[in-house]
Protein backbone atom coordinates (compact mmCIF):
# COMPACT_ATOMS: atom_id res chain seq x y z
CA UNK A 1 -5.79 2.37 -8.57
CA UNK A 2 -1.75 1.46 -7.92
CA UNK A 3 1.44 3.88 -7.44
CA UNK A 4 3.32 2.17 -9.83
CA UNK A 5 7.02 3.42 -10.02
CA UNK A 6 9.69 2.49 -12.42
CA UNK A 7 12.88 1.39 -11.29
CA UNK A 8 16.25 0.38 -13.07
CA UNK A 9 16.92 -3.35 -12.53
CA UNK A 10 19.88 -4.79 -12.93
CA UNK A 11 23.85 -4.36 -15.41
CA UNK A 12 22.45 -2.98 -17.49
CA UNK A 13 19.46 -1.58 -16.20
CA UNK A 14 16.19 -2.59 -17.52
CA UNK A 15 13.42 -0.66 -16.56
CA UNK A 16 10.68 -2.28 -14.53
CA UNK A 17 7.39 -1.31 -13.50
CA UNK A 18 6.51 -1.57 -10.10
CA UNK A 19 3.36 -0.82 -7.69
CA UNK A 20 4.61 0.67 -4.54
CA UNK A 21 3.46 -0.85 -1.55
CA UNK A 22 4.07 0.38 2.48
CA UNK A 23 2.12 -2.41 3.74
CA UNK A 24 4.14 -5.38 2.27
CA UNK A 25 7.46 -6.17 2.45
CA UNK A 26 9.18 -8.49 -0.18
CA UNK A 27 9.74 -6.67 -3.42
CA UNK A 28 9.81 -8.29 -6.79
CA UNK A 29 10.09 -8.52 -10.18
CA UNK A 30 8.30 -10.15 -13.30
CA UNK A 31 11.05 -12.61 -14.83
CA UNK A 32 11.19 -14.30 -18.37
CA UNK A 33 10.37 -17.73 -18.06
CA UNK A 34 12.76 -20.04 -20.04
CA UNK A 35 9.54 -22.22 -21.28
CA UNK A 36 7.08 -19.75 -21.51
CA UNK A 37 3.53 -20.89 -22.34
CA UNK A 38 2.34 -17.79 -23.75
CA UNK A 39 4.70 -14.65 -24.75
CA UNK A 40 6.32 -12.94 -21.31
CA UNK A 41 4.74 -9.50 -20.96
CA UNK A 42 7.24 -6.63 -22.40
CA UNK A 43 7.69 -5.39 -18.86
CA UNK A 44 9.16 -8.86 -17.78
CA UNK A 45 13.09 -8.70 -16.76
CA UNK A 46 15.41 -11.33 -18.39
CA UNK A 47 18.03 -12.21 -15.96
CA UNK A 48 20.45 -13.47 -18.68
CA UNK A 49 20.64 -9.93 -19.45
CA UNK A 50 22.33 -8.68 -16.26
CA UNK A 51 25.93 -9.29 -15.18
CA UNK A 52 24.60 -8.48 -11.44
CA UNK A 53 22.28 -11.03 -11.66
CA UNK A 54 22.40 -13.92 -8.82
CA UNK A 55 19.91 -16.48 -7.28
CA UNK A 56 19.72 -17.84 -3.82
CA UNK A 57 20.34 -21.81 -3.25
CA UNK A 58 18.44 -23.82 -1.17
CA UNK A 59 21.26 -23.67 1.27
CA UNK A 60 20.88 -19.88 1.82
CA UNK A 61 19.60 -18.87 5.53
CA UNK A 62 16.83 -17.43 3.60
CA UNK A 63 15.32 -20.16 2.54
CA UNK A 64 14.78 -22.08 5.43
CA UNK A 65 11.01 -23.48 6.07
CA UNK A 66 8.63 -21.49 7.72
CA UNK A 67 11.21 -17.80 8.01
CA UNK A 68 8.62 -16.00 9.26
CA UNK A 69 9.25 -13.38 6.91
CA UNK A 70 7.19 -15.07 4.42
CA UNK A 71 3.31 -15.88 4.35
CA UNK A 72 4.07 -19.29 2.90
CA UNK A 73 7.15 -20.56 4.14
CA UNK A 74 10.08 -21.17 0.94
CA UNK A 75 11.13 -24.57 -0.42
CA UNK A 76 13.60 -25.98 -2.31
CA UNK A 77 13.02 -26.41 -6.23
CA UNK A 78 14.15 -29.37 -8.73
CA UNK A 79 17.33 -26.75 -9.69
CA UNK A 80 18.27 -26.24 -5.83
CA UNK A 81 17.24 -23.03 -5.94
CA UNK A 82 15.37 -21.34 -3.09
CA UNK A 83 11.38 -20.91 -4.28
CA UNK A 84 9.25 -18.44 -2.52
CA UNK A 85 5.38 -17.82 -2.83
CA UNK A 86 3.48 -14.82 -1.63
CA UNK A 87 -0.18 -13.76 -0.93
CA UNK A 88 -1.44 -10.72 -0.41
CA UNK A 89 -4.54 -9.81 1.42
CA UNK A 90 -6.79 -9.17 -1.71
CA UNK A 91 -6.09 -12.47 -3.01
CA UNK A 92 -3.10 -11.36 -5.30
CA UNK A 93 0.02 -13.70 -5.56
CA UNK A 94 3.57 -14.38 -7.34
CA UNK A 95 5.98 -16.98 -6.97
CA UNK A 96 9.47 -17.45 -8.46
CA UNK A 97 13.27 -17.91 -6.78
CA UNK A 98 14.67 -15.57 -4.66
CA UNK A 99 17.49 -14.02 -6.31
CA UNK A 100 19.72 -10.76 -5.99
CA UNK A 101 19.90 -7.63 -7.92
CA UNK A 102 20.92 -4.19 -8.55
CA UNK A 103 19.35 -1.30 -8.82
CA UNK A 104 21.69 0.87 -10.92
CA UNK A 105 20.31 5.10 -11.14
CA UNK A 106 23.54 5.72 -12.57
CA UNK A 107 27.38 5.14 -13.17
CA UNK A 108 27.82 6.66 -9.92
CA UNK A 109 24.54 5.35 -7.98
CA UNK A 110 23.89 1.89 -7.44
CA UNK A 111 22.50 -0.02 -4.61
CA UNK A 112 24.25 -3.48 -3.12
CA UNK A 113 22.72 -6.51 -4.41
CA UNK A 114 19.20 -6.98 -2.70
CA UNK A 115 17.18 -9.84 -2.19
CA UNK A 116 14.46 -9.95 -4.55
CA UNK A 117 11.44 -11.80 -5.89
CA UNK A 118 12.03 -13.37 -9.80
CA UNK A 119 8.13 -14.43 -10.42
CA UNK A 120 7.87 -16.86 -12.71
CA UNK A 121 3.65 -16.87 -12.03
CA UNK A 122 1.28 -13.58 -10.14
CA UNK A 123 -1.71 -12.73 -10.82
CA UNK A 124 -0.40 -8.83 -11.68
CA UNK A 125 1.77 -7.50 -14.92
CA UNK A 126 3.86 -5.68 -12.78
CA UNK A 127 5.88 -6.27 -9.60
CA UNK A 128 5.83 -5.16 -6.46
CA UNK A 129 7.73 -3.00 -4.73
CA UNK A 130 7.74 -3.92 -0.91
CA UNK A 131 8.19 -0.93 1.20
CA UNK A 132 7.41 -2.02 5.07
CA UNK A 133 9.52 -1.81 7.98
CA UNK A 134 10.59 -5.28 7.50
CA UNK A 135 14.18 -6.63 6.96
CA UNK A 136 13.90 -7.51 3.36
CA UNK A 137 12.09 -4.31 2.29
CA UNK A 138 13.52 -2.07 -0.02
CA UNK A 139 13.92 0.96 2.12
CA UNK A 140 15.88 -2.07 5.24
CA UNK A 141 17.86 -2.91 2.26
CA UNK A 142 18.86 -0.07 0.60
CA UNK A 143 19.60 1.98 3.76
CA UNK A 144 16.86 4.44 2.98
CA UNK A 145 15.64 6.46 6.07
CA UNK A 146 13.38 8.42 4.06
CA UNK A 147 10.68 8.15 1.45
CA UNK A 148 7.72 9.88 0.18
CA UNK A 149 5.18 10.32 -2.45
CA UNK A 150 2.14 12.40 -3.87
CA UNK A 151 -1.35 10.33 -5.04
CA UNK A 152 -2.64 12.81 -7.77
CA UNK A 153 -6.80 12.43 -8.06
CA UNK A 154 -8.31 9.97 -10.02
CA UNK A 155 -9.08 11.22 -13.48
CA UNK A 156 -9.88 9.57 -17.07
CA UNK A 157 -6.45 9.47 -18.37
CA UNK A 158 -3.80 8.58 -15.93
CA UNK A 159 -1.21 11.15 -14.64
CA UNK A 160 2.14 10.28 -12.95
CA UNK A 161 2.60 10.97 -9.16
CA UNK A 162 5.44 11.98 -8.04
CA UNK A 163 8.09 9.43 -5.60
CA UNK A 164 10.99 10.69 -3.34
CA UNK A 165 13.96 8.65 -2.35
CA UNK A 166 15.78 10.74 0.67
CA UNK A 167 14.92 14.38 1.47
CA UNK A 168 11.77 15.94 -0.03
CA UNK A 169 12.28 19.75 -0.73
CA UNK A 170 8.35 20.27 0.51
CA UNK A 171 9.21 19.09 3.68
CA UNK A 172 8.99 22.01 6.20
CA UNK A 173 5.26 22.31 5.65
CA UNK A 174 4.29 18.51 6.62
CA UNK A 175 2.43 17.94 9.98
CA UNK A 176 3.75 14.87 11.45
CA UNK A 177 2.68 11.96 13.39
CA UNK A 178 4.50 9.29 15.55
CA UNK A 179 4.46 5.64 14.49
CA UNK A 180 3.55 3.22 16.88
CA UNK A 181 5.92 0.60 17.57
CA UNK A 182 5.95 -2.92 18.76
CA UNK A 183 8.97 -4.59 20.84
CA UNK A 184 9.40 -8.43 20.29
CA UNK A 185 7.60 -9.12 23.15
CA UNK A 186 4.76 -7.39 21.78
CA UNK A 187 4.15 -10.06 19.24
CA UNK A 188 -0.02 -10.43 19.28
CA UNK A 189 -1.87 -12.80 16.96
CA UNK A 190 -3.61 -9.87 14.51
CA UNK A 191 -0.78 -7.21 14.79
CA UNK A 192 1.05 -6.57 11.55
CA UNK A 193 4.56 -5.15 13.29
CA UNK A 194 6.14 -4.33 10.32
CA UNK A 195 3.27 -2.19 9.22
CA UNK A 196 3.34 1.52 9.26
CA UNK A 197 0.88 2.00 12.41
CA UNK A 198 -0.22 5.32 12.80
CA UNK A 199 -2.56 6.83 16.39
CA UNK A 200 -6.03 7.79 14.68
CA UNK A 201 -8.07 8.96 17.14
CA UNK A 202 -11.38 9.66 14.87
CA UNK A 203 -13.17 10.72 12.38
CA UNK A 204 -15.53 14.07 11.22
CA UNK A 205 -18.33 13.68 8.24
CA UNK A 206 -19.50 17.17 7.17
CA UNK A 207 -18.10 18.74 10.12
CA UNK A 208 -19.67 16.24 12.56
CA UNK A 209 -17.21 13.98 14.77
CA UNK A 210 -18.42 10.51 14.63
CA UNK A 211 -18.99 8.91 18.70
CA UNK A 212 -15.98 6.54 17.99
CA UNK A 213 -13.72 5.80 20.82
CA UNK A 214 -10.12 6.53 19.90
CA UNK A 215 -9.42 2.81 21.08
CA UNK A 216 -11.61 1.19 18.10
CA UNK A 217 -7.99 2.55 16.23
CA UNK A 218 -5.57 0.82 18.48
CA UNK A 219 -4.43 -2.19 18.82
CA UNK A 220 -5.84 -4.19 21.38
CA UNK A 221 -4.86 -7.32 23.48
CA UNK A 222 -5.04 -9.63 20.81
CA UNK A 223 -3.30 -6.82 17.94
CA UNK A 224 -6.78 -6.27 16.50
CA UNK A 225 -7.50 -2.74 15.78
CA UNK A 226 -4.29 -1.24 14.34
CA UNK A 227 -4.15 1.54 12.16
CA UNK A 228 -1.88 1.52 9.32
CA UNK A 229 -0.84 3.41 6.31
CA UNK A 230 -0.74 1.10 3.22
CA UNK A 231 -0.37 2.21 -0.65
CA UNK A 232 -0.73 -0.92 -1.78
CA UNK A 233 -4.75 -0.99 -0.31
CA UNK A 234 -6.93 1.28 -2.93
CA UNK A 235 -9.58 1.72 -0.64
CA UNK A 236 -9.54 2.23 2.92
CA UNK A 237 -11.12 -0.67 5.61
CA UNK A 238 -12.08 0.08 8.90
CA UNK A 239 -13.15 -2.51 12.08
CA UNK A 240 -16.87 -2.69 12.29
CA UNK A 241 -16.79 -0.84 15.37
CA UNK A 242 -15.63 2.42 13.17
CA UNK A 243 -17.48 1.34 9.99
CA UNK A 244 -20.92 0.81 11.58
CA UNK A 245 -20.95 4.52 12.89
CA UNK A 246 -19.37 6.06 9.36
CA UNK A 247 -22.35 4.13 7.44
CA UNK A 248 -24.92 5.23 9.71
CA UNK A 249 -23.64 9.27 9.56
CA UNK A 250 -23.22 8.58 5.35
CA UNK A 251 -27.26 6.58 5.59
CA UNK A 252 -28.25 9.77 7.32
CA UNK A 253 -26.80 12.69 5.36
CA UNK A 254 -27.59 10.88 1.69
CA UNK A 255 -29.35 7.30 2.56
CA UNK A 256 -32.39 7.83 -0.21
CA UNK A 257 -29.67 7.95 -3.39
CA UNK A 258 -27.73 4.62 -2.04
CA UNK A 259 -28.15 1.76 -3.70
CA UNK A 260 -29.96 -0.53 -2.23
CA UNK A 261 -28.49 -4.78 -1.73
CA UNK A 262 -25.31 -3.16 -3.54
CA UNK A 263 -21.44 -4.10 -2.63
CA UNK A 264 -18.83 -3.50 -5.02
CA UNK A 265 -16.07 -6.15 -5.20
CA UNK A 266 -18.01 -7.88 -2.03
CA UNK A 267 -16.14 -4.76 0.18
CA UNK A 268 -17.69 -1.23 -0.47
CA UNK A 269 -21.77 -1.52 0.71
CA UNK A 270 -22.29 2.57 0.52
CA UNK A 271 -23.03 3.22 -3.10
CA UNK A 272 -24.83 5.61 -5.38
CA UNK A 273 -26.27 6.06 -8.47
CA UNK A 274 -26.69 9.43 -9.90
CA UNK A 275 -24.68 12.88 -9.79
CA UNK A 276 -21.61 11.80 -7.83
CA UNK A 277 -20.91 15.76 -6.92
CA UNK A 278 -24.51 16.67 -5.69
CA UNK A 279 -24.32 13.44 -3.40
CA UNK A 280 -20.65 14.58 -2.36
CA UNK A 281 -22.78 18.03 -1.24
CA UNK A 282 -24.98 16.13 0.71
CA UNK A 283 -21.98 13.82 2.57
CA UNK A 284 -19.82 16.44 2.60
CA UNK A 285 -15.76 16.52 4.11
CA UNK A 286 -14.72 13.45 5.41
CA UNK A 287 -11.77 14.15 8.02
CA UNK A 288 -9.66 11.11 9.79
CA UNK A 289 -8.41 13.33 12.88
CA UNK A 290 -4.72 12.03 14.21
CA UNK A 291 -2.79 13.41 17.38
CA UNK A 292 -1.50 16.66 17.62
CA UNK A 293 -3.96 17.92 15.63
CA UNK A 294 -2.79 16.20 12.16
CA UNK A 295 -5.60 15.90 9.70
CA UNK A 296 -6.14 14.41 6.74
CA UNK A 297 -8.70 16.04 4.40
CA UNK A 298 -10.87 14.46 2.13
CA UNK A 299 -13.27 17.26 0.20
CA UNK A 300 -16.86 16.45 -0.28
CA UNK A 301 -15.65 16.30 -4.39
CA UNK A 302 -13.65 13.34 -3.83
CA UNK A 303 -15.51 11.62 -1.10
CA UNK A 304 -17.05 9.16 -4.01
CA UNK A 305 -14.68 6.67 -6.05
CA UNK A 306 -16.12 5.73 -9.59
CA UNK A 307 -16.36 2.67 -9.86
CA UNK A 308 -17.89 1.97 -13.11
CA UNK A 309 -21.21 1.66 -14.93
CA UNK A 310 -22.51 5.24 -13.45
CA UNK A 311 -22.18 4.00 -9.76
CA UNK A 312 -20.14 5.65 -7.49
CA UNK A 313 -19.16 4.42 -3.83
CA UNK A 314 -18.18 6.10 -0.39
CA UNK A 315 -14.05 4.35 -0.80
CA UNK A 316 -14.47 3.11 2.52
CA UNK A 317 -15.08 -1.13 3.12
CA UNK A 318 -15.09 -3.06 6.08
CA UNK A 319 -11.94 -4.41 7.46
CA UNK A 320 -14.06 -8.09 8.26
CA UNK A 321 -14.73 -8.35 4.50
CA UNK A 322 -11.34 -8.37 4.03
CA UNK A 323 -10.38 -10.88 6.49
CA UNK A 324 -8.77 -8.45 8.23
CA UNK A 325 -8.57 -7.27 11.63
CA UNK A 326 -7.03 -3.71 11.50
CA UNK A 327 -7.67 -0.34 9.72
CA UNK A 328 -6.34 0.46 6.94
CA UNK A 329 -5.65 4.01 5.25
CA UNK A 330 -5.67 3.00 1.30
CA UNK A 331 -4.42 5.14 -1.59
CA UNK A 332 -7.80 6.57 -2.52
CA UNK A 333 -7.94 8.50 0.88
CA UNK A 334 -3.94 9.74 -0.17
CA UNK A 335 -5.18 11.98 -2.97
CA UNK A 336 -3.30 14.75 -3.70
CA UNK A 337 -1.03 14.45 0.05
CA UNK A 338 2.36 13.95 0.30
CA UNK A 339 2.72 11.20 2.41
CA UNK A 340 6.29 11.00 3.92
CA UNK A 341 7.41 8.07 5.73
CA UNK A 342 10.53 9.62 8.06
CA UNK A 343 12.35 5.85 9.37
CA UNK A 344 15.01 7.37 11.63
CA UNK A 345 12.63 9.33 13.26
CA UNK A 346 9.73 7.08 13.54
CA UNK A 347 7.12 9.50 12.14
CA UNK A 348 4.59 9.62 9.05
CA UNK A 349 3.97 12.89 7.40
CA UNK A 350 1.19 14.67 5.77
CA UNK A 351 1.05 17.86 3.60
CA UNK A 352 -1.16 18.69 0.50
CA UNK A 353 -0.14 19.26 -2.80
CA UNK A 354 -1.66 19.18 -6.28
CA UNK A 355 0.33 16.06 -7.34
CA UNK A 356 -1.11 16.21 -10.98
CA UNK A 357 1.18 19.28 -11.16
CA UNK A 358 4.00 18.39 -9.16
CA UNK A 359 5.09 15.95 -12.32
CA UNK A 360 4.90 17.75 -14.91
């Protein structure tokens, strides 16, 4: 599952689809290729198209080796044009040139020329719209000190959710947490700074509160243990210190239905087969507790993701799987919540909503 937004890109605009993401931070678009090998997707921009078009030469401060910005560093192409490549942690990548662009809402409303991606190869139809607190995100770029958007639940045929650039008119009723930041000299080996860290302090299964120290969701020494917000993850990961003691609570409550030797896409190991709502009975409310109170909610009905084939798993994997070192709050766990991201104020907040509704 993917927020997926579509934006206007480019004079004149062409509308692109892209999958909103908090946890990365260079956006980017699917480009034509000039020598295509197959047809370009319909969804692919054609830069010859746009009189706000630009790319970045090799000569650009940009596209210097190793800019730490990127998790390969850039290089110089046979046109002189500054090439970028970018993984993400699920194994997901796009390359292209680094170009500038546009994004024109009206006559009246346009943003500067920002520094995209033009991918020329990913392994995804759409782009990606990179919404971390880094210097080439969207919201750095655009001067946006406020975002938010509604998940609606998972159901057979797709319905929009709903995305907020600048004020949302729900906002009086969020509850709202403080990010954690990190100075420069905080720089640790597994800390993502640009990610949108939030202070967890535990979790409750069917009322119970797991015996997980509200370190295990903190950074430590080294920048292991972060908690962070990101839409881009569909599931959410947690250290093995947190995992171990949410399996053991979900073996407990409903360990004779799991499937036994299962793991869907070599992450999620608590699985079920059978009635996916009688199971949810016997799990029951899953709760990830925050400071001040803050709560997010996850009823005992949506506890379970289908995944396909009658089997239905607990949307919770561990963060080692992953080859990653933090926690990490996915989509699935963003159901129906507005989920505001306030940047001036350096807070994240919550509120529920039926976001099936809130686009129609």
């Amino acid at each position: 599952m993917a927020l997926v937004v579509t934006l206007p890109i480019g004079t004149p605009p062409q509308l692109q689809q892209m999958v909103l993401d908090t946890g990365s931070q260079l956006s980017w678009i699917q480009c034509h290729n000039k020598a295509p090998k197959k047809p370009p997707p319909t969804t692919s921009f054609d830069p010859s198209l746009s009189s706000s078009f630009s790319t970045l030469p090799c000569n650009h401060p940009l596209c210097k080796p190793r800019v730490p910005d990127f998790t390969l560093p850039t290089t110089c192409d046979q046109n002189r044009l500054c090439h970028y490549s970018y993984f993400y942690a699920d194994g997901t990548y796009a390359e292209g040139n680094l170009v500038k662009e546009k994004l024109t809402f009206s006559s009246s409303q346009t943003t500067p020329p920002l520094i995209l991606g033009c991918a020329t190869e990913s392994s995804d139809a759409r782009g990606i719209l990179g919404m971390n607190l880094g210097r080439l995100s969207f919201p750095s770029q655009a001067k946006i000190t406020k975002f938010s958007y509604c998940v609606p639940t998972r159901q057979t045929r797709p319905v929009p959710g709903t995305f907020y650039l600048g004020n949302n008119p729900d906002s009086a009723r969020f509850h709202y947490v403080n990010m954690l930041t990190f100075g420069q000299r905080q720089r640790m080996p597994n800390l993502d700074p640009l990610a949108y860290t939030v202070p967890l302090q535990g979790i409750r299964i069917g009322g119970k509160n797991l015996n997980i120290p509200p370190s295990v969701f903190r950074p430590n020494a080294g920048g292991s243990g972060q908690t962070m917000i990101d839409s881009g993850s569909e599931f959410t990961f947690l250290v093995d210190e947190a995992y171990n003691k949410v399996r053991d609570e979900v073996v407990r409550l409903a360990g004779g239905r799991m499937k036994k030797g299962y793991v869907y896409g070599g992450v999620c190991d608590m699985c079920f087969d059978g009635d996916a709502m009688e199971i949810g009975r016997l799990v029951g409310d899953m709760v990830f507790e925050f400071e001040k109170g803050v709560e997010i909610v996850i009823r005992k009905e949506r506890v379970l993701a289908d995944v396909g084939g009658g089997v239905h798993c607990v949307g919770i994997g561990r963060s080692e799987r992953l080859g990653a070192a933090s926690n990490i709050i996915g989509n699935f766990h963003q159901q129906n919540l507005w989920v505001e991201f306030d940047l001036a104020n350096r807070r994240v907040g919550f509120g529920e909503a039926d976001c099936s509704r809130l686009a129609k």
